[in-house]
N, C-alpha and C. Protein backbone atom coordinates (compact mmCIF):
# COMPACT_ATOMS: atom_id res chain seq x y z
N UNK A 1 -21.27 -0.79 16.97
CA UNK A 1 -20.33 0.00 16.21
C UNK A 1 -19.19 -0.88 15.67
N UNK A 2 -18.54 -1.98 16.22
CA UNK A 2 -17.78 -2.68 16.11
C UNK A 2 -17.92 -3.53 14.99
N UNK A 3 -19.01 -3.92 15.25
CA UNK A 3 -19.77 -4.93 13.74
C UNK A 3 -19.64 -4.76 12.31
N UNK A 4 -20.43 -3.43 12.25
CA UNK A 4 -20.44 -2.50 11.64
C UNK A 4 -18.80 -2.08 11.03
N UNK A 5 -18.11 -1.72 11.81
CA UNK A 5 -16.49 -1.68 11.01
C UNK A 5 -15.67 -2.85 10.73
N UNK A 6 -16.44 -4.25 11.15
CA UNK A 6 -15.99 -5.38 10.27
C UNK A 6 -16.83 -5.41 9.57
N UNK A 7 -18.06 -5.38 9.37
CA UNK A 7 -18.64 -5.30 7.86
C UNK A 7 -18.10 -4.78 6.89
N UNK A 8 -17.72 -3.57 7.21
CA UNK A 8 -17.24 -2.56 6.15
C UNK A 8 -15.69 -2.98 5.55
N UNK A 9 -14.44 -3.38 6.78
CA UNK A 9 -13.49 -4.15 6.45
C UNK A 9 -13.85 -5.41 5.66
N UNK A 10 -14.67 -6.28 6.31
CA UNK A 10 -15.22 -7.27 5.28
C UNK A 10 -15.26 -6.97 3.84
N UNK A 11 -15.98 -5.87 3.26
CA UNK A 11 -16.66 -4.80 2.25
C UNK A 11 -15.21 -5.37 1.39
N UNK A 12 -14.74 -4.09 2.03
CA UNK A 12 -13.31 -3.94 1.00
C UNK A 12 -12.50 -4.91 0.87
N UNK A 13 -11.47 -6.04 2.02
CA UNK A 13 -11.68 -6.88 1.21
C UNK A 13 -12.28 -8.05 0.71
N UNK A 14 -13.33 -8.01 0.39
CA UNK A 14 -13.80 -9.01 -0.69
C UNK A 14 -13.76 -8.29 -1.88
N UNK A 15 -13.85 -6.43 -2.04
CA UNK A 15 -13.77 -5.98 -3.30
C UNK A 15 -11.92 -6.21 -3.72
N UNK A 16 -11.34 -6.37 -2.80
CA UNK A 16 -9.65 -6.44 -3.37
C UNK A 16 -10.12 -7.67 -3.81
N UNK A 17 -10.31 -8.60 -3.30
CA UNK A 17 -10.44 -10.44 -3.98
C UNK A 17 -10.87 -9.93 -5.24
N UNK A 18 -12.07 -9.86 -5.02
CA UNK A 18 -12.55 -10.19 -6.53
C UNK A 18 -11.97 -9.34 -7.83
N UNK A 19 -11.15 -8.11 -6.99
CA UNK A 19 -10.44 -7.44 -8.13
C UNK A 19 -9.47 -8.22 -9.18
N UNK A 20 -8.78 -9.36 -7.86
CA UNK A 20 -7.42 -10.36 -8.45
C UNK A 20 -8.00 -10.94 -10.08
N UNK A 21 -8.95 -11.84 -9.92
CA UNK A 21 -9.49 -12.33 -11.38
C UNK A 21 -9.96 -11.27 -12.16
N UNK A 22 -10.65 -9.99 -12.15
CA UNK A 22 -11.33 -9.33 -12.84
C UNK A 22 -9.51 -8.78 -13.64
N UNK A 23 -8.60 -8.31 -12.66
CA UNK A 23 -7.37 -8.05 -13.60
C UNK A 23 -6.57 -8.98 -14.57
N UNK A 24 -6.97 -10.62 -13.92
CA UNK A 24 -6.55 -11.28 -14.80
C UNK A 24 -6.87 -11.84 -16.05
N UNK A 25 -8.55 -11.76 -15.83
CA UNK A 25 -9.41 -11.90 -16.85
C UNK A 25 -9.13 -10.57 -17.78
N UNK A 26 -9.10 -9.05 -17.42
CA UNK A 26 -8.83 -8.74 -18.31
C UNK A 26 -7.50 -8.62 -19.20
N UNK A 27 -6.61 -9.11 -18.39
CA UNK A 27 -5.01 -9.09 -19.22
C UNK A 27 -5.60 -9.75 -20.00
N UNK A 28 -6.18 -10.92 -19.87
CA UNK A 28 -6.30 -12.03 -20.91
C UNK A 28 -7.02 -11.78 -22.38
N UNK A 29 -7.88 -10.84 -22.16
CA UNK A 29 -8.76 -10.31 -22.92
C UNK A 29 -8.20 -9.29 -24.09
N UNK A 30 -6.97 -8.25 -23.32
CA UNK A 30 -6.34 -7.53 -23.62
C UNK A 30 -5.08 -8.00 -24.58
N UNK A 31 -4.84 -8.98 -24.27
CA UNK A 31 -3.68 -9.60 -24.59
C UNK A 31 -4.09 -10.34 -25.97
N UNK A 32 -5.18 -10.58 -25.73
CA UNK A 32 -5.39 -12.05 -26.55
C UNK A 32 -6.44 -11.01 -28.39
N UNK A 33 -7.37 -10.15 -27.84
CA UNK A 33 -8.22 -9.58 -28.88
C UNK A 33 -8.16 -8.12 -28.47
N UNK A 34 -7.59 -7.37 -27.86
CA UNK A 34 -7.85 -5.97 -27.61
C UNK A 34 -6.72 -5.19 -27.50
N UNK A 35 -5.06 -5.62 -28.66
CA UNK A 35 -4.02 -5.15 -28.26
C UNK A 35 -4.55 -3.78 -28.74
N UNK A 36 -5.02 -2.94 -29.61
CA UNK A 36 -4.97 -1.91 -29.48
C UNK A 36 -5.59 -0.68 -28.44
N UNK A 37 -6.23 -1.25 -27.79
CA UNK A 37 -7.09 -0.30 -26.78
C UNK A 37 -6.04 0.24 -25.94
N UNK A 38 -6.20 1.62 -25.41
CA UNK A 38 -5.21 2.77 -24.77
C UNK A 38 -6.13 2.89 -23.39
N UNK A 39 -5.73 2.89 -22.49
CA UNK A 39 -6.08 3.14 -21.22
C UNK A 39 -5.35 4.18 -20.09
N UNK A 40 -5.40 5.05 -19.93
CA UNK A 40 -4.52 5.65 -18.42
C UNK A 40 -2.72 5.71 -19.32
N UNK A 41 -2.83 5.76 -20.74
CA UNK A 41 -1.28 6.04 -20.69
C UNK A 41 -1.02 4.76 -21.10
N UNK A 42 -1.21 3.72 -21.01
CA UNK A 42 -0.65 2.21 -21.55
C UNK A 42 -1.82 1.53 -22.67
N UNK A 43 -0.98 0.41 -23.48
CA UNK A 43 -2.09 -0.18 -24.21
C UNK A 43 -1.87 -1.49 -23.74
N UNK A 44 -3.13 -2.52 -24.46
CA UNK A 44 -3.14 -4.01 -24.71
C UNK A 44 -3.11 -4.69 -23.36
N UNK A 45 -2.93 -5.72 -22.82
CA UNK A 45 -3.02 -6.08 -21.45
C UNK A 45 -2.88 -4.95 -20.37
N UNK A 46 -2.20 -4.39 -20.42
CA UNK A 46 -1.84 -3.62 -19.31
C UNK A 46 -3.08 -3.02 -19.16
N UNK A 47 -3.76 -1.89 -20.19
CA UNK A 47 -4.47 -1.53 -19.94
C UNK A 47 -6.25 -1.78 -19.99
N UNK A 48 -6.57 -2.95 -20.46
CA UNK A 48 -7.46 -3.62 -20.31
C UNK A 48 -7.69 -4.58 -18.61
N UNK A 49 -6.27 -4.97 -18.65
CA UNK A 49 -5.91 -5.49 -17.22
C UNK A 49 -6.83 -4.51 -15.93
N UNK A 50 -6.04 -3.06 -16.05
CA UNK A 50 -6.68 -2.22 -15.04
C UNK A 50 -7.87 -1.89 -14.80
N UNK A 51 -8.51 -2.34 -16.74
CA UNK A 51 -10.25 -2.23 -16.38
C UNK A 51 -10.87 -3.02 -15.83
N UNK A 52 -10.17 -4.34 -15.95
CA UNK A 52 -10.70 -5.21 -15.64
C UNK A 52 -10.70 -5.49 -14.18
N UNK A 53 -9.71 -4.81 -13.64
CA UNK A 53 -9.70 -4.81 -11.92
C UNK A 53 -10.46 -3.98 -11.13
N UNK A 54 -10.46 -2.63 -11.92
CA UNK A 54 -11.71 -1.54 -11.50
C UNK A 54 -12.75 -1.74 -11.53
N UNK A 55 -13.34 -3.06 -12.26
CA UNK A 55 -14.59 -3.61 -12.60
C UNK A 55 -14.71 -4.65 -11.21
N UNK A 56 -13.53 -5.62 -11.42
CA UNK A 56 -13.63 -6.23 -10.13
C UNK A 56 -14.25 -5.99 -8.74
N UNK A 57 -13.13 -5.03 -8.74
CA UNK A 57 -13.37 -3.73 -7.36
C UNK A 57 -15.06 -3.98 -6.94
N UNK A 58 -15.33 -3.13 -8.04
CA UNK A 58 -16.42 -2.76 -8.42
C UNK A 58 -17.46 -4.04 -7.83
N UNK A 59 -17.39 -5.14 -8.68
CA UNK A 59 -18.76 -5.92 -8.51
C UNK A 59 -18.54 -6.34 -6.83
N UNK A 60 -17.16 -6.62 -6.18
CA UNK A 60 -17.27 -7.50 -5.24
C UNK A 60 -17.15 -6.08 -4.10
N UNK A 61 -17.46 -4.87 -4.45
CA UNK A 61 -17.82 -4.36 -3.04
C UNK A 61 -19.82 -4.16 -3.28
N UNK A 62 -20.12 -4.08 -4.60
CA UNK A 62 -21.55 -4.15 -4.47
C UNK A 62 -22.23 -5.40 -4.11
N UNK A 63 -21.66 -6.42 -4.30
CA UNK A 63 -21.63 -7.65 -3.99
C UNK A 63 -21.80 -7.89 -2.05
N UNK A 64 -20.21 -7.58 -2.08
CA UNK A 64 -20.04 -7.76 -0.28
C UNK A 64 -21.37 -6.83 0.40
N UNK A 65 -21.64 -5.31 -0.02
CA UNK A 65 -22.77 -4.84 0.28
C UNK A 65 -23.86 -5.46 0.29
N UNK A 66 -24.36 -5.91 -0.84
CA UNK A 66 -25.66 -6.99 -0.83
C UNK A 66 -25.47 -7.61 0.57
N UNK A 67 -24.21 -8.74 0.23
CA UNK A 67 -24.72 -9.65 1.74
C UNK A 67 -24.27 -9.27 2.77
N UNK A 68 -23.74 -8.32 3.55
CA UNK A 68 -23.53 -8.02 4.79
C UNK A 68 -24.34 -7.01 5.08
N UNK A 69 -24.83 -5.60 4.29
CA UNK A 69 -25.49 -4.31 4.88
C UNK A 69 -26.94 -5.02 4.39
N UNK A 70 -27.53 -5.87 3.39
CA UNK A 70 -29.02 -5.51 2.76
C UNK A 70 -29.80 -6.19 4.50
N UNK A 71 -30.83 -5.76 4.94
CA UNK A 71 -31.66 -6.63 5.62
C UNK A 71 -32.50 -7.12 5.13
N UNK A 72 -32.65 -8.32 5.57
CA UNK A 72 -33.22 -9.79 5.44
C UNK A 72 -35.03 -9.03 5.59
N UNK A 73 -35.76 -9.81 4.59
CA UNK A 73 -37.35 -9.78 4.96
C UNK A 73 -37.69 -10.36 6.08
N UNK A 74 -38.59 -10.39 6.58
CA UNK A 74 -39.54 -11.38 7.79
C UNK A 74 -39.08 -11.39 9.01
């Protein structure tokens, strides 16, 4: 049982990590070719920024899932 709730702590953060670049990558994106896009109430970095962290989120808890919950063949 114990394992198991550091896996899952594991889980989340590695999805906060990988959120850090996915927000910075998208300010950058936002900032640089996408000032007009509207997000949640804000435009241009800001709100490209937040997609880009929700995306983060995103890959590095499906990610952390892969390698801590998938079992191994053989």
């Amino acid at each position: 049982m114990v394992k198991i709730v550091l896996k899952i702590i594991s889980m989340i953060f590695i999805g906060l990590v990988s959120g850090i670049p996915g927000l910075v990558i998208g300010a950058l994106i936002g900032g640089n070719f996408a000032e007009q896009f509207t997000f949640n109430g804000v435009r241009g970095y800001e709100a490209s920024g937040q997609i880009g962290f929700i995306l983060g989120v995103m890959v590095g808890l499906i990610s952390g899932w892969w390698f801590l919950f998938k079992r191994k063949k053989g």
